[in-house]
C-alpha atoms as a PDB file:
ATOM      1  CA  UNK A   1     101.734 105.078 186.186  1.00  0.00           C
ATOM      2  CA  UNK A   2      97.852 103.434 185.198  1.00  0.00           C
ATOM      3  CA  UNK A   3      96.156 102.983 188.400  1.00  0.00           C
ATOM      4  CA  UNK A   4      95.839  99.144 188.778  1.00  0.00           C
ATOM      5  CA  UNK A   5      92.213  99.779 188.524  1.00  0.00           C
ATOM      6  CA  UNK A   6      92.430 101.407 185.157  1.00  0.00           C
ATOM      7  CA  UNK A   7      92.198  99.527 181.962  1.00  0.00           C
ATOM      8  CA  UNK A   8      93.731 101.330 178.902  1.00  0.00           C
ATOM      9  CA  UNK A   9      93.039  99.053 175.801  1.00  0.00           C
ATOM     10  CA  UNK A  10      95.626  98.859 173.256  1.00  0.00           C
ATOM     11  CA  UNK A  11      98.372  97.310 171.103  1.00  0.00           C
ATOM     12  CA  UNK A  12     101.616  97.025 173.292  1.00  0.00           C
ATOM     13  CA  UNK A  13     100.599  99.096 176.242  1.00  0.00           C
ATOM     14  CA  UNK A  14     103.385  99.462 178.541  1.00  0.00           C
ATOM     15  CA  UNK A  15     102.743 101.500 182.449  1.00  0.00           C
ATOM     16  CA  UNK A  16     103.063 104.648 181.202  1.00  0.00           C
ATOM     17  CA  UNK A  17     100.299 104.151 178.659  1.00  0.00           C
ATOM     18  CA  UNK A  18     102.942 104.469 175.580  1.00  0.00           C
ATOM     19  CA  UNK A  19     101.938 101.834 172.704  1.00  0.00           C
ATOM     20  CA  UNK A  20     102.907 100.530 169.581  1.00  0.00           C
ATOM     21  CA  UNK A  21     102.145 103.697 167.384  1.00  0.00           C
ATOM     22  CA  UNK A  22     103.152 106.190 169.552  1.00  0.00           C
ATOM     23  CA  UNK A  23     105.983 105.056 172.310  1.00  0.00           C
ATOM     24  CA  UNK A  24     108.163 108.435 172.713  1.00  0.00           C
ATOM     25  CA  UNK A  25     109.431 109.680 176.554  1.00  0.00           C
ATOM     26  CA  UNK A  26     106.559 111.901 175.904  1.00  0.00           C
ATOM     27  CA  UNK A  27     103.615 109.921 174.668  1.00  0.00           C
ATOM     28  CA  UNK A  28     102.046 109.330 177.612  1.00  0.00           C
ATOM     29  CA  UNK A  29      98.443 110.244 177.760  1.00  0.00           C
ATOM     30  CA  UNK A  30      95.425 107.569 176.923  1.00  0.00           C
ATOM     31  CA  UNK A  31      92.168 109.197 175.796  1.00  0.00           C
ATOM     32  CA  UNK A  32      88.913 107.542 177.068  1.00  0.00           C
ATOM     33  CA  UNK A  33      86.914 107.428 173.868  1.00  0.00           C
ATOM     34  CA  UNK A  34      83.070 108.290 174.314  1.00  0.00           C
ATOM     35  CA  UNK A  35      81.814 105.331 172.170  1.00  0.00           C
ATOM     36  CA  UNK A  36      83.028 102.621 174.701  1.00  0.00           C
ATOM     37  CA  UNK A  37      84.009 104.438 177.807  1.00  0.00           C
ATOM     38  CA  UNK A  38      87.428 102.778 177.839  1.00  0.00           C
ATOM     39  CA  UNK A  39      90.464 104.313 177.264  1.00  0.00           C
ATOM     40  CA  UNK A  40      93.553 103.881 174.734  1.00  0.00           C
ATOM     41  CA  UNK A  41      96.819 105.951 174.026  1.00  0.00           C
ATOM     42  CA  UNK A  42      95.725 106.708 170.320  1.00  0.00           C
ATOM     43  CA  UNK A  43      93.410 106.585 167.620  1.00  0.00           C
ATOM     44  CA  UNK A  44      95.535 103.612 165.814  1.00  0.00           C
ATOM     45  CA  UNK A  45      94.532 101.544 168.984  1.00  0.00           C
ATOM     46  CA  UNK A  46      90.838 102.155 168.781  1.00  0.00           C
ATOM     47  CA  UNK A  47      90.503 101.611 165.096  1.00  0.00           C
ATOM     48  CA  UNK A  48      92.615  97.883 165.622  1.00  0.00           C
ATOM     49  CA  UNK A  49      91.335  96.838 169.146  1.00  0.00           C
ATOM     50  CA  UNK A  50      87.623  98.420 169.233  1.00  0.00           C
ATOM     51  CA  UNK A  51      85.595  96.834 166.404  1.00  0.00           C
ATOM     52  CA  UNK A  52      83.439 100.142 166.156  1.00  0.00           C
ATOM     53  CA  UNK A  53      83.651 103.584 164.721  1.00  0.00           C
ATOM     54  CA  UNK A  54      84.862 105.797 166.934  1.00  0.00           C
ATOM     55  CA  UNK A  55      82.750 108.794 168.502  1.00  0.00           C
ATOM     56  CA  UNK A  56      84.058 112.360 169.620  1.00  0.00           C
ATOM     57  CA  UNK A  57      83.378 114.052 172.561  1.00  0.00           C
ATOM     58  CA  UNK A  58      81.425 117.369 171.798  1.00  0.00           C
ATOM     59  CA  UNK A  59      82.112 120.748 172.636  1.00  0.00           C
ATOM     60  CA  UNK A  60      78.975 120.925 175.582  1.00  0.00           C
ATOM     61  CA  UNK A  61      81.449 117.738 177.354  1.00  0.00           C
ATOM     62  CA  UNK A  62      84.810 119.247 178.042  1.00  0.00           C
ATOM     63  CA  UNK A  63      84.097 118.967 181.881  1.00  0.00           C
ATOM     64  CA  UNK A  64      83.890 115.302 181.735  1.00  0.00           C
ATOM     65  CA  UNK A  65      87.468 113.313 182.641  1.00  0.00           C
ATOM     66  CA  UNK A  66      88.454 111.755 179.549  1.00  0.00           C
ATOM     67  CA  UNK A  67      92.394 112.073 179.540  1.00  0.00           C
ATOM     68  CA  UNK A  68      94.687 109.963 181.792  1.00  0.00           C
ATOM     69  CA  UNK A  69      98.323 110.842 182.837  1.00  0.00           C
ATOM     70  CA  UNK A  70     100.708 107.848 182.471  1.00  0.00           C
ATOM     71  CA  UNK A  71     102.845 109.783 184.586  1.00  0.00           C
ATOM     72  CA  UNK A  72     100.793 109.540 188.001  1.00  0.00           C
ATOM     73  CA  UNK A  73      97.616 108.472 186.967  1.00  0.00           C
ATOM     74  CA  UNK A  74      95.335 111.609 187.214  1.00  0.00           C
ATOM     75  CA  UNK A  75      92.718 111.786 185.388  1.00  0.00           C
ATOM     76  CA  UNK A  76      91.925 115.606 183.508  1.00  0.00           C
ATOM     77  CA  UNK A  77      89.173 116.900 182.155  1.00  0.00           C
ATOM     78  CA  UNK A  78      89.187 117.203 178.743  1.00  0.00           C
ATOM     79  CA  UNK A  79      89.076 121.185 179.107  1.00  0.00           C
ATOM     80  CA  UNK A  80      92.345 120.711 181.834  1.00  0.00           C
ATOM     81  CA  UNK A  81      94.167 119.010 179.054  1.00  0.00           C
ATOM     82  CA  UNK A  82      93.251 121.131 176.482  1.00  0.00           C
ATOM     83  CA  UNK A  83      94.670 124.181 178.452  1.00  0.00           C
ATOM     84  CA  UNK A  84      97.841 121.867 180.171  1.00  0.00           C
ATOM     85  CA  UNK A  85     100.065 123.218 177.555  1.00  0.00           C
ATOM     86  CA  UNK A  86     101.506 119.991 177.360  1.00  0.00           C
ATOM     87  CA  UNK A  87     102.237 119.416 180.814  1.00  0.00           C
ATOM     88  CA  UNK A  88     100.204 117.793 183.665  1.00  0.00           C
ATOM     89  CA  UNK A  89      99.027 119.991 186.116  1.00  0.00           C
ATOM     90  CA  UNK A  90      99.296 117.126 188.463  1.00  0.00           C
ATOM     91  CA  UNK A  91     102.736 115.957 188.591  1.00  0.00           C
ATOM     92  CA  UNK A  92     104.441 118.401 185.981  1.00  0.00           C
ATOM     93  CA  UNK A  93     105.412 115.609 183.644  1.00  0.00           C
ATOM     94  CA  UNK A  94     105.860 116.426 180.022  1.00  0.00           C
ATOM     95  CA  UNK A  95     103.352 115.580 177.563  1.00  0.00           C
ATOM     96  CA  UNK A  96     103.696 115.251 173.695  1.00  0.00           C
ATOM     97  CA  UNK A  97     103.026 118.658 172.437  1.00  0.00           C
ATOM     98  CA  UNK A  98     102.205 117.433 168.638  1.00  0.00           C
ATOM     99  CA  UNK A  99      99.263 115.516 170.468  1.00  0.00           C
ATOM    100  CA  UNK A 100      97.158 118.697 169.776  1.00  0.00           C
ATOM    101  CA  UNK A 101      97.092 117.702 165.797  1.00  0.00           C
ATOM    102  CA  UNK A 102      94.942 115.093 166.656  1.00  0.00           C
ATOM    103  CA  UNK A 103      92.378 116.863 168.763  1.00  0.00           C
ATOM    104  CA  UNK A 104      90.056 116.800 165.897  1.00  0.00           C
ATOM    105  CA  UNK A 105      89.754 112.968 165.863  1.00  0.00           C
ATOM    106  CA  UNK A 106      89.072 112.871 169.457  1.00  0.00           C
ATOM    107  CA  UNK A 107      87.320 116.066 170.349  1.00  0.00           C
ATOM    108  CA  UNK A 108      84.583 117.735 167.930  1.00  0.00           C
ATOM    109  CA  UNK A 109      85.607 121.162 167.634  1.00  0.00           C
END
């Protein structure tokens, strides 16, 4: 679940941080996107809710916490998520493992 002091922009966002685009048992991860420091389950989200071009995290910023768990709310680094293989290392819930074909759009490689 989002902490309630959490905001994760998007279209349909339900607790768990699933949205319109992507809304399987698994799809629940938001990415804080560098450009606005605010996060949203997907790319689709950003490009229809953020009214700017997005902006990836580089290589040099993998420390920072820039992935959220809709299961309890942890925040990872983007390094921890990266290396998760698909699975928080907080609270062992299961995370969408074709997520990683999009690490290109978020994370500069």
């Amino acid at each position: 679940m989002v902490p309630e002091d959490v905001e994760v922009k998007g279209v349909d966002v339900d607790s768990k941080t699933r949205c319109r685009h992507y809304h399987s048992e698994r799809d629940i991860i938001a990415l804080k996107f560098k450009c606005c420091n605010t996060y949203y389950p997907c790319h689709l989200c950003h490009e229809e809710e953020a009214g700017h071009e997005p902006v990836r995290w580089t290589r040099d910023e993998r420390d920072t916490k820039a992935v959220l768990c809709g299961g309890c709310g942890n925040e990872l680094t983007i390094l921890q998520y990266m290396n998760c293989q698909s699975v928080c290392p907080h609270c062992q819930s299961a995370f969408n493992p074709g997520c990683r074909n999009h690490y290109h759009l978020y994370f500069e490689g």
